[in-house]
Protein backbone atom coordinates (compact mmCIF):
# COMPACT_ATOMS: atom_id res chain seq x y z
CA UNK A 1 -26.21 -2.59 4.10
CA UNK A 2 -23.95 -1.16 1.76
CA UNK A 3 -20.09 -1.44 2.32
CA UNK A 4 -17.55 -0.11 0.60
CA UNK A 5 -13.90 -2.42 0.76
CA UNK A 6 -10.92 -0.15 0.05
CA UNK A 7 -7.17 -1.71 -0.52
CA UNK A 8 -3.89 -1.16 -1.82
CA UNK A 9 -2.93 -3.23 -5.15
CA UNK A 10 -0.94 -6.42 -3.64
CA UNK A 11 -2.45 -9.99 -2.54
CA UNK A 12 -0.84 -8.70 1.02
CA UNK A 13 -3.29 -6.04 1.51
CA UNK A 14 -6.17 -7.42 -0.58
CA UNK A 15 -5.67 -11.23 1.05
CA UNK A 16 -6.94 -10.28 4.57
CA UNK A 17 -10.12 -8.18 3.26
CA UNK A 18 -11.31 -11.59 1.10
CA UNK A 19 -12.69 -13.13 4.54
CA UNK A 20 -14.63 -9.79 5.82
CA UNK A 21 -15.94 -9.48 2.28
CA UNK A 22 -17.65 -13.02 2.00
CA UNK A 23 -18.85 -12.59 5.62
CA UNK A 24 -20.64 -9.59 4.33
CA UNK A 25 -22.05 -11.22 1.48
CA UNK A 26 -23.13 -14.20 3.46
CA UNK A 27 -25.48 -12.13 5.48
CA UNK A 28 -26.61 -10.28 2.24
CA UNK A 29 -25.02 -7.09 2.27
CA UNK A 30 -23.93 -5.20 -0.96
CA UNK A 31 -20.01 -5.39 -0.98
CA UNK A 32 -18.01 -3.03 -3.81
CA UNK A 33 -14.08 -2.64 -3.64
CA UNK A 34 -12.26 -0.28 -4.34
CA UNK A 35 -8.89 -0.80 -5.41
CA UNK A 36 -5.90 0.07 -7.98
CA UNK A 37 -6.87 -1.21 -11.59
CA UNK A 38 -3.80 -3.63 -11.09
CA UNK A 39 -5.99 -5.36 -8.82
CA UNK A 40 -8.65 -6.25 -10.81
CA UNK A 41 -7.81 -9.94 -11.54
CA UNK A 42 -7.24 -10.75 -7.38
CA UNK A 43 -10.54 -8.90 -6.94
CA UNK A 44 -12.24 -11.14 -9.61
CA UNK A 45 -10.80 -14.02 -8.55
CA UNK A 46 -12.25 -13.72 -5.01
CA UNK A 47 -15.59 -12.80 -6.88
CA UNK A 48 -15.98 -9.26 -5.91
CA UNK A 49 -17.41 -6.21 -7.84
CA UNK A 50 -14.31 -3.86 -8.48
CA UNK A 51 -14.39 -0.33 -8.85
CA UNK A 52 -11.39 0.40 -10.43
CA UNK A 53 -8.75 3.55 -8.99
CA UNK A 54 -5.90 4.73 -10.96
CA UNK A 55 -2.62 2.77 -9.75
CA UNK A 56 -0.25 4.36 -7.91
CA UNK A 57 2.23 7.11 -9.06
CA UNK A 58 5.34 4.91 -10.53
CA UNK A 59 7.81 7.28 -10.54
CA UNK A 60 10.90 7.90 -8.53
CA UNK A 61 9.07 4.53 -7.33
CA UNK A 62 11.65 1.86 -8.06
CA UNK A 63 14.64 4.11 -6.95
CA UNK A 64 12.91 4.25 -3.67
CA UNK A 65 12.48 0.84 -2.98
CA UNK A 66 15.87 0.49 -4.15
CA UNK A 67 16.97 3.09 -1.52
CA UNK A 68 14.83 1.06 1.26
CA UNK A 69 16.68 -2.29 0.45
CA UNK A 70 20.12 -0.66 1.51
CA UNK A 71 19.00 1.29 4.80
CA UNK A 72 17.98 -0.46 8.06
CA UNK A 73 14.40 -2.91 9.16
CA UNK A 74 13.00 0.43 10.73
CA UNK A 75 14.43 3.18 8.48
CA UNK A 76 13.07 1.15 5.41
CA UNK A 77 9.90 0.94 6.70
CA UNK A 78 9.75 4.79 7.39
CA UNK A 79 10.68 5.66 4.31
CA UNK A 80 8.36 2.77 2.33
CA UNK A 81 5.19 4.10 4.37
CA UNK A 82 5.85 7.55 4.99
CA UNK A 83 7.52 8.82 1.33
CA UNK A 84 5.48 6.25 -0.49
CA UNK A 85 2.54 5.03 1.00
CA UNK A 86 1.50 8.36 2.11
CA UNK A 87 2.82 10.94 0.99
CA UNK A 88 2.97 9.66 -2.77
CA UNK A 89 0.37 7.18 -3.05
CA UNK A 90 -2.29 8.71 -0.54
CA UNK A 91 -3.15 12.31 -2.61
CA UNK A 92 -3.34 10.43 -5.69
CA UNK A 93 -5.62 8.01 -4.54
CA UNK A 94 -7.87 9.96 -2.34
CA UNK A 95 -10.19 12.23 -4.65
CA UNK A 96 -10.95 8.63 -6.86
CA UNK A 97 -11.70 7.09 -3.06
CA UNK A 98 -14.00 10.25 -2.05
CA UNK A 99 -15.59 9.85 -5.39
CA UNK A 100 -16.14 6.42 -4.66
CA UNK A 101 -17.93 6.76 -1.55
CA UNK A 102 -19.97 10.09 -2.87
CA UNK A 103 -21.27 8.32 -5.67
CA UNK A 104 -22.16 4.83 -4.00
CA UNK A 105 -22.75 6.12 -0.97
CA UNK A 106 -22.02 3.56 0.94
CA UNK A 107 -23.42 2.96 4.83
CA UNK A 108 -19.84 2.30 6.17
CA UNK A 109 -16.19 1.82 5.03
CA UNK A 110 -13.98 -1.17 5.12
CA UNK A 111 -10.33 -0.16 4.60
CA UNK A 112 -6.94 -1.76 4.71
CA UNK A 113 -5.17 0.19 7.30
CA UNK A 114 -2.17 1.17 4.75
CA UNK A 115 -4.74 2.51 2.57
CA UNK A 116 -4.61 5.86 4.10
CA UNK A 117 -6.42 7.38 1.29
CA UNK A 118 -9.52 5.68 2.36
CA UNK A 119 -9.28 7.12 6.15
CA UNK A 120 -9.59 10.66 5.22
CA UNK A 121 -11.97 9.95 2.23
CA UNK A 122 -14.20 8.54 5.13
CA UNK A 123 -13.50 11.11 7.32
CA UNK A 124 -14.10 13.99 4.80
CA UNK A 125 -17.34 12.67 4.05
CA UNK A 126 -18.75 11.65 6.97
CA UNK A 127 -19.15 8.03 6.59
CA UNK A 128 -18.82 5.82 9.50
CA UNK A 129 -15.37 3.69 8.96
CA UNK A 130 -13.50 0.77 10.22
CA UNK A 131 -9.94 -0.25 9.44
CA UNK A 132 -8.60 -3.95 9.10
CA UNK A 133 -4.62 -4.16 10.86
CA UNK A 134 -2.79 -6.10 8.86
CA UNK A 135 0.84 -6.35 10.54
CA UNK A 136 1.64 -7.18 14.14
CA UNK A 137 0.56 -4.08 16.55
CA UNK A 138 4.37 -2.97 16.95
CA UNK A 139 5.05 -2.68 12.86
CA UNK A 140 2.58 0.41 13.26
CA UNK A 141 3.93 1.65 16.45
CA UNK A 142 7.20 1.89 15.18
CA UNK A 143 6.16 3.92 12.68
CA UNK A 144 3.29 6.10 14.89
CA UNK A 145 5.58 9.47 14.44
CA UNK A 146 6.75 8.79 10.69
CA UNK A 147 2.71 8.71 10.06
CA UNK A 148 1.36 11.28 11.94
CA UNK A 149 3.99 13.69 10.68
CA UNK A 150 2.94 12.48 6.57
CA UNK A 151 -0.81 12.26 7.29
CA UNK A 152 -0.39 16.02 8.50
CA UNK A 153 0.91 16.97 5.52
CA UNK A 154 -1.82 15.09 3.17
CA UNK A 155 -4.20 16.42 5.74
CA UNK A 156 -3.34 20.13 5.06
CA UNK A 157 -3.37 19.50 1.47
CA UNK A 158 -7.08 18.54 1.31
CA UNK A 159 -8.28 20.80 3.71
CA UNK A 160 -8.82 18.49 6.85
CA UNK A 161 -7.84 19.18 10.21
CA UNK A 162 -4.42 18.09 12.07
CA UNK A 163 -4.04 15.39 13.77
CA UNK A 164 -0.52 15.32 15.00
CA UNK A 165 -1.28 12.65 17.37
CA UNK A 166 -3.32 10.13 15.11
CA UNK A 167 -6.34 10.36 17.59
CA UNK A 168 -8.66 9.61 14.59
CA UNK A 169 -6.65 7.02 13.32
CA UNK A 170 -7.10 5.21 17.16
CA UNK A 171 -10.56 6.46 17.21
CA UNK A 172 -11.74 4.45 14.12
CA UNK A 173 -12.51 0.69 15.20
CA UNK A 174 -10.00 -1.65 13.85
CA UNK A 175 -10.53 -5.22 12.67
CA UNK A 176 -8.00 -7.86 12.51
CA UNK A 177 -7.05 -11.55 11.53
CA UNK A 178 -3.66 -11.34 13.52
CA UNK A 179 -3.54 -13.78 16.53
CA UNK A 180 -2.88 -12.09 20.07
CA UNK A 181 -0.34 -14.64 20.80
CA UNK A 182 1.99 -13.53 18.42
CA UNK A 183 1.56 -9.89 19.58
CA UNK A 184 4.55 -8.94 21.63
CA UNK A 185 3.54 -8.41 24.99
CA UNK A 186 4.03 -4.78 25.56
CA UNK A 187 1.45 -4.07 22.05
CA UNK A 188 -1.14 -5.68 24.00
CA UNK A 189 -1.81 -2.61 26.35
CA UNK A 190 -4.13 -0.13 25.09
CA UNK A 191 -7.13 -0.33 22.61
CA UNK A 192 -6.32 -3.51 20.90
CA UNK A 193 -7.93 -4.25 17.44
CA UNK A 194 -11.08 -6.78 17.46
CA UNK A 195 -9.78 -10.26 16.69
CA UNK A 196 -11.65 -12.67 13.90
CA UNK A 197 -10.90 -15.78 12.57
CA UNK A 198 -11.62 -17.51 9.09
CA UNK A 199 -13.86 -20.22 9.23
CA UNK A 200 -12.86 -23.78 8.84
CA UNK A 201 -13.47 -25.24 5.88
CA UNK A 202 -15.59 -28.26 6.37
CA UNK A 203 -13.25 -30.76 4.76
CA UNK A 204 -9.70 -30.31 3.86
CA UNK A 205 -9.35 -30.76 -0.12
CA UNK A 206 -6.81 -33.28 -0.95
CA UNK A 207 -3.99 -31.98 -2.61
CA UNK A 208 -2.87 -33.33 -6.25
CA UNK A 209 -0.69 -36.20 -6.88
CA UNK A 210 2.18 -34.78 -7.76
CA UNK A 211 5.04 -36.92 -5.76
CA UNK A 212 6.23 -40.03 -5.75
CA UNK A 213 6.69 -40.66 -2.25
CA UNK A 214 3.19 -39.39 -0.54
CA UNK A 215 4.67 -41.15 3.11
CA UNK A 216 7.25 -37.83 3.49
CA UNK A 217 6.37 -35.02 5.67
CA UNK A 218 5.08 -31.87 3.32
CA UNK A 219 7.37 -28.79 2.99
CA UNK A 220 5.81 -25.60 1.80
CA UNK A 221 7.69 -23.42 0.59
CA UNK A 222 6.61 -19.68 -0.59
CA UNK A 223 7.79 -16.13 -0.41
CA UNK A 224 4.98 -14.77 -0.93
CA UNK A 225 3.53 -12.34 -3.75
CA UNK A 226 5.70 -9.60 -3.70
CA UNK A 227 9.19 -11.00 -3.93
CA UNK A 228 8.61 -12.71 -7.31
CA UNK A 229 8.63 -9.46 -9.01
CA UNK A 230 11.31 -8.71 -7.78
CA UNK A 231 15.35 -9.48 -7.93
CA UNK A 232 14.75 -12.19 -5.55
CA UNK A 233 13.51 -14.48 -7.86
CA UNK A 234 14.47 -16.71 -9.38
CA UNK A 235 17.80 -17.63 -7.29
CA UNK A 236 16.52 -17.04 -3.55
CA UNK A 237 13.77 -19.84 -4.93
CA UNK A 238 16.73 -21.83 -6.56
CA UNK A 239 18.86 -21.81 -3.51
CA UNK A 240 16.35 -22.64 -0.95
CA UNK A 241 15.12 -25.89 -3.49
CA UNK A 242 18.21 -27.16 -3.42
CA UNK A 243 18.74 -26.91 0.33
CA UNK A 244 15.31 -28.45 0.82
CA UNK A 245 15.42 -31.03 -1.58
CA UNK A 246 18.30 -32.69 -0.11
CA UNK A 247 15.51 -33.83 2.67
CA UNK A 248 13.24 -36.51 3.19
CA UNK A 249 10.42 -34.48 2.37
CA UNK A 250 8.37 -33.66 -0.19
CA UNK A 251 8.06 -29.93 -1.20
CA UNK A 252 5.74 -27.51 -2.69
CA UNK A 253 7.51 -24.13 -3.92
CA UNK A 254 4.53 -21.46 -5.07
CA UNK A 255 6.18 -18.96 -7.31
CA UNK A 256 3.16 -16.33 -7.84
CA UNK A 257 0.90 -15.65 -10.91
CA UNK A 258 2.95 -14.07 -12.65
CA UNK A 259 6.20 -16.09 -12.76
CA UNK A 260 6.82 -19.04 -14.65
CA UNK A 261 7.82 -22.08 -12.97
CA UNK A 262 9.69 -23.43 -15.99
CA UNK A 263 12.48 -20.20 -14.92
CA UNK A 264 13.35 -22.21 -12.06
CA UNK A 265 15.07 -24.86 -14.65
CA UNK A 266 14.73 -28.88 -13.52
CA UNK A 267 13.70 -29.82 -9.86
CA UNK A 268 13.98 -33.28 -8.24
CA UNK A 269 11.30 -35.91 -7.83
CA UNK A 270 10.30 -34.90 -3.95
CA UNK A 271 9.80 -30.89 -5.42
CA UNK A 272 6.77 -29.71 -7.29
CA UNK A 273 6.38 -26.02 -8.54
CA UNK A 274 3.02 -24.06 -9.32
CA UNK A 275 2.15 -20.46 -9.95
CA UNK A 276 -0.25 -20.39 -7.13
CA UNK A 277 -2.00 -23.00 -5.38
CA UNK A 278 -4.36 -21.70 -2.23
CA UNK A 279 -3.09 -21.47 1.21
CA UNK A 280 -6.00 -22.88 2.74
CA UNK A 281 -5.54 -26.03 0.60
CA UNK A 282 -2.05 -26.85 2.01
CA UNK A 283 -2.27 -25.70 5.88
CA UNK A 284 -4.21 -29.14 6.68
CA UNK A 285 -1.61 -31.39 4.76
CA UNK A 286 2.08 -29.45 5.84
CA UNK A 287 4.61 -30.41 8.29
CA UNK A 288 6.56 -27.14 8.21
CA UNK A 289 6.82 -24.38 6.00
CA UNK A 290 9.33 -21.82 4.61
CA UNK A 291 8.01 -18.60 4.76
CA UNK A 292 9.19 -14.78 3.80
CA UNK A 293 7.41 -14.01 7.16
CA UNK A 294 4.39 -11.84 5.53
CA UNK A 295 1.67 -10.97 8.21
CA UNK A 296 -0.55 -13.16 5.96
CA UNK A 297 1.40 -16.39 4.93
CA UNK A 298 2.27 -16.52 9.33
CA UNK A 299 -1.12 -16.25 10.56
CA UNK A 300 -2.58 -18.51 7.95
CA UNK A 301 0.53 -21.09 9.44
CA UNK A 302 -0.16 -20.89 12.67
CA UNK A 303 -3.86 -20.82 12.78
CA UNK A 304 -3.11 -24.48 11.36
CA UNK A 305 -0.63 -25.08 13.98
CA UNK A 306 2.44 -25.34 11.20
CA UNK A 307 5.92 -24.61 12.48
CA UNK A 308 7.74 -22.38 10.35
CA UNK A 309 11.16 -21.36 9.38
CA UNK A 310 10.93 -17.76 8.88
CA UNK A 311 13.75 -16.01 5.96
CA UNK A 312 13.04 -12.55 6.16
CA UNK A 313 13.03 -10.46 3.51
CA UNK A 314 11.60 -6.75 4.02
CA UNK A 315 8.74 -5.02 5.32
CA UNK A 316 7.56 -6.29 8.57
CA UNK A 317 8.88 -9.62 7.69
CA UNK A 318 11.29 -9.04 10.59
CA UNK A 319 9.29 -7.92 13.37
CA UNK A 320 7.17 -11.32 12.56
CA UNK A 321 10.16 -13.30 12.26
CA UNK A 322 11.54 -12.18 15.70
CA UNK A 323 7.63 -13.14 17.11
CA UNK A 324 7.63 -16.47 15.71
CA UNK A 325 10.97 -17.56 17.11
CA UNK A 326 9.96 -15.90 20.45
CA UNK A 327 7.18 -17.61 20.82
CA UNK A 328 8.75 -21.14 20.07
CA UNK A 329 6.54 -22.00 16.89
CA UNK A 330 9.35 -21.96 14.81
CA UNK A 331 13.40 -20.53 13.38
CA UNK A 332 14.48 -17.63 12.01
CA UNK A 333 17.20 -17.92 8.70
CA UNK A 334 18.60 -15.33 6.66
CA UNK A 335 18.31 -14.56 2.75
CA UNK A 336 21.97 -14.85 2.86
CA UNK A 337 22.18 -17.95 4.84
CA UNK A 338 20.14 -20.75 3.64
CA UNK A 339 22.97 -22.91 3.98
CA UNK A 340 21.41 -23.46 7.46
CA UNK A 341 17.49 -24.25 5.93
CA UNK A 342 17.99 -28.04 5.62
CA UNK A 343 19.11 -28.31 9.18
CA UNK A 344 16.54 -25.86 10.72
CA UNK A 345 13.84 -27.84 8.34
CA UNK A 346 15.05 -31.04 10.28
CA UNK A 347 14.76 -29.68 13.34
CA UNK A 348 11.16 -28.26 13.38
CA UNK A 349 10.06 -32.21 11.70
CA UNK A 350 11.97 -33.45 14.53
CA UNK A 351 11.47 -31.48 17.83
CA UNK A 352 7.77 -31.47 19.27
CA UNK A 353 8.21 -28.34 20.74
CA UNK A 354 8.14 -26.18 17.64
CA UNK A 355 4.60 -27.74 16.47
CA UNK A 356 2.89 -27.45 20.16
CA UNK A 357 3.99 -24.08 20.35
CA UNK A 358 2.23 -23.26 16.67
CA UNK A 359 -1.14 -25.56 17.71
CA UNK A 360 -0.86 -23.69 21.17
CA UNK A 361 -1.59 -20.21 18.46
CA UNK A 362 -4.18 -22.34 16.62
CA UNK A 363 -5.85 -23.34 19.72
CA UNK A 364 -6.41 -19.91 20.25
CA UNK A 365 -7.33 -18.95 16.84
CA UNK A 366 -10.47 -21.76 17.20
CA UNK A 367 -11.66 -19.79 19.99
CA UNK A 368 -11.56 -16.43 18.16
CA UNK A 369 -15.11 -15.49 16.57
CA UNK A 370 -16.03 -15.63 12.96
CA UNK A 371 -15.71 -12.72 10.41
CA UNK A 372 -19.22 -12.98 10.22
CA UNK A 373 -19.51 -11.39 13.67
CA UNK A 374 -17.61 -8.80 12.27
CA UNK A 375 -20.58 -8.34 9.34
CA UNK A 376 -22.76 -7.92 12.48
CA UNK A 377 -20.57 -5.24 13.96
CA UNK A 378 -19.98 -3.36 10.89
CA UNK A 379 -24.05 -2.99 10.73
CA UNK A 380 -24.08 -2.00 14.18
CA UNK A 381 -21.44 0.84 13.28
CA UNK A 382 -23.20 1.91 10.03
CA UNK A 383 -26.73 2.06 11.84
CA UNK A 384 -25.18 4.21 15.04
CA UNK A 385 -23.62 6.59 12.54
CA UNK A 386 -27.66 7.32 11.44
CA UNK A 387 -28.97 7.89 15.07
């Protein structure tokens, strides 16, 4: 079987494909992705074949990211997806997409669900498709009329039909690494996305030696990929080491692959900084962790049953945010407040309640299937299309 990945550039998008991908491969299928040339070294790094896409149109891009960080969570969102993501990004992506699947000709597509570009390049060609929800059920929701209203206007452009009330978009099977129990209650009525876990590894990898006291609980501490490159670093990462390191922890700060750790000027003893170091590797050995609240970074927490205090940022950071203190697995701080980390830090190492409620996630995670029964679905989809 032949499948074709398609993603956005961004270790957001690309991170929850990586699992699907090497479930594929492990049952011998061909796997190619498609993604934004900016991609490339992620998609190498995961050791994937990458056909390479223009990336997206940069202008009037900054200004409207600029323009997002001023307006409100849901506004921001609206005009992030439906301006950019679609309108923007979608037409210049989509004839490199249909080429893609016309000259590969693959049996069935694997998209990123914000890669609308791949939806309709699968739909205009016929080939059998199945989308991979990265956010929480509501983040999409929200935004149900901001996307059926763009996707209209895309649609007219290349000659496909309407579809004012995204009945293809619900149509197409979705595929997702996002726990139920962090789903707000009211998302789970309706056609709900098919739930897969990542695999265990089969022994946690220690990590390096790289503090002095190895008897303190681990702090991790990241904000993902995105906010490095952006005016959040380096003094969000500044402030929140110094509230941290005032604890009787020990913390690791990842700064992405394309910052320098150095910028961040002297730490203490109990604080080490890399680039990147992989998520998997730290889940088994962390107490708590600081997170910007990506879809992502929060699953991968509490599928290892790590409390977390959640800061927010953009995106649907705070939809997840709001979930995770709702469902008692951990506290919710502001950018502007991290005054208040070292306390909330103290109390997730120190209240029970905040771990039981993340293992109670995990627990539920174990009994999700593998991504390789997904591989088994997606040639069940792929050899339907042909009968």
């Amino acid at each position: 079987m032949r499948v074709l990945i398609s993603t956005r550039m961004g270790a957001g998008h690309f991170g929850p494909m990586i699992p699907f991908a090497h479930a594929l491969l492990r049952r011998n299928s061909e796997v190619l992705v498609t993604a934004p040339v900016s991609a490339g070294p992620m998609i190498a790094e995961a050791g994937l074949d990458h056909h390479p896409i223009p990336d997206p149109p940069t202008e009037g891009r900054a200004e409207r990211f600029a323009r997002a960080r001023t307006l409100g969570d849901d506004e921001a969102n609206a005009l992030v997806v439906g301006d950019l993501f679609i309108r923007t990004d979608a037409p210049a992506a989509y004839p490199h997409v249909r080429r893609a699947i016309e000259t590969w000709e693959p049996d069935v597509v694997l998209y990123d669900i914000s890669d609308f570009a791949a939806g309709l390049a699968a739909e205009a060609t016929g080939v059998p498709a199945v989308s991979v929800s990265i956010t929480l059920g509501v983040h999409m929701r929200t935004l149900g009329a901001t996307i059926a209203e763009a996707l209209d206007e895309v649609r007219a452009e290349i000659g496909l039909d309407p579809d004012p009330q995204l009945e293809r978009l619900a149509q197409t099977p979705a595929f997702t690494l996002m726990q139920a129990g962090l789903e707000e209650p009211a998302q789970l009525v309706g056609p709900q996305p098919l739930r897969f876990r990542v695999p265990d590894p089969a022994e946690p990898r220690p990590l390096p030696d790289w503090w002095r006291n190895d008897e303190w609980p681990l702090v991790y501490l990241t904000f993902g990929s995105v906010a490095p490159s952006m005016e959040y670093f380096p003094g969000l990462y500044r402030r929140a080491i110094d509230a941290l390191s005032v604890l009787p922890v020990r913390v690791l700060v990842t700064v992405g692959r394309d910052r320098d750790p150095a910028d961040l000027g002297p730490t203490p003893d109990n604080v080490h900084v890399a680039r990147w170091v992989p998520q998997a590797d730290v889940m088994p050995h962390a107490a708590a962790m600081v997170c910007h609240g990506g879809s992502g970074t929060v699953t991968a927490g509490l599928a290892a049953g790590v409390p977390m205090v959640v800061v927010p940022l953009f995106a649907d950071q705070p939809h997840n945010a709001r979930r995770v203190t709702d469902i008692g697995a951990g506290l919710a701080v502001g950018p502007d407040e991290l005054v208040r980390l070292p306390d909330a830090v103290r109390s997730l190492l120190a209240d029970p309640s905040y771990r039981d409620a993340a293992q109670r996630v995990a627990d539920e995670t174990r009994r999700l299937p593998t991504v390789d029964s997904a591989a088994a679905i997606l040639r069940k989809v792929a050899l339907a299309a042909r009968l």
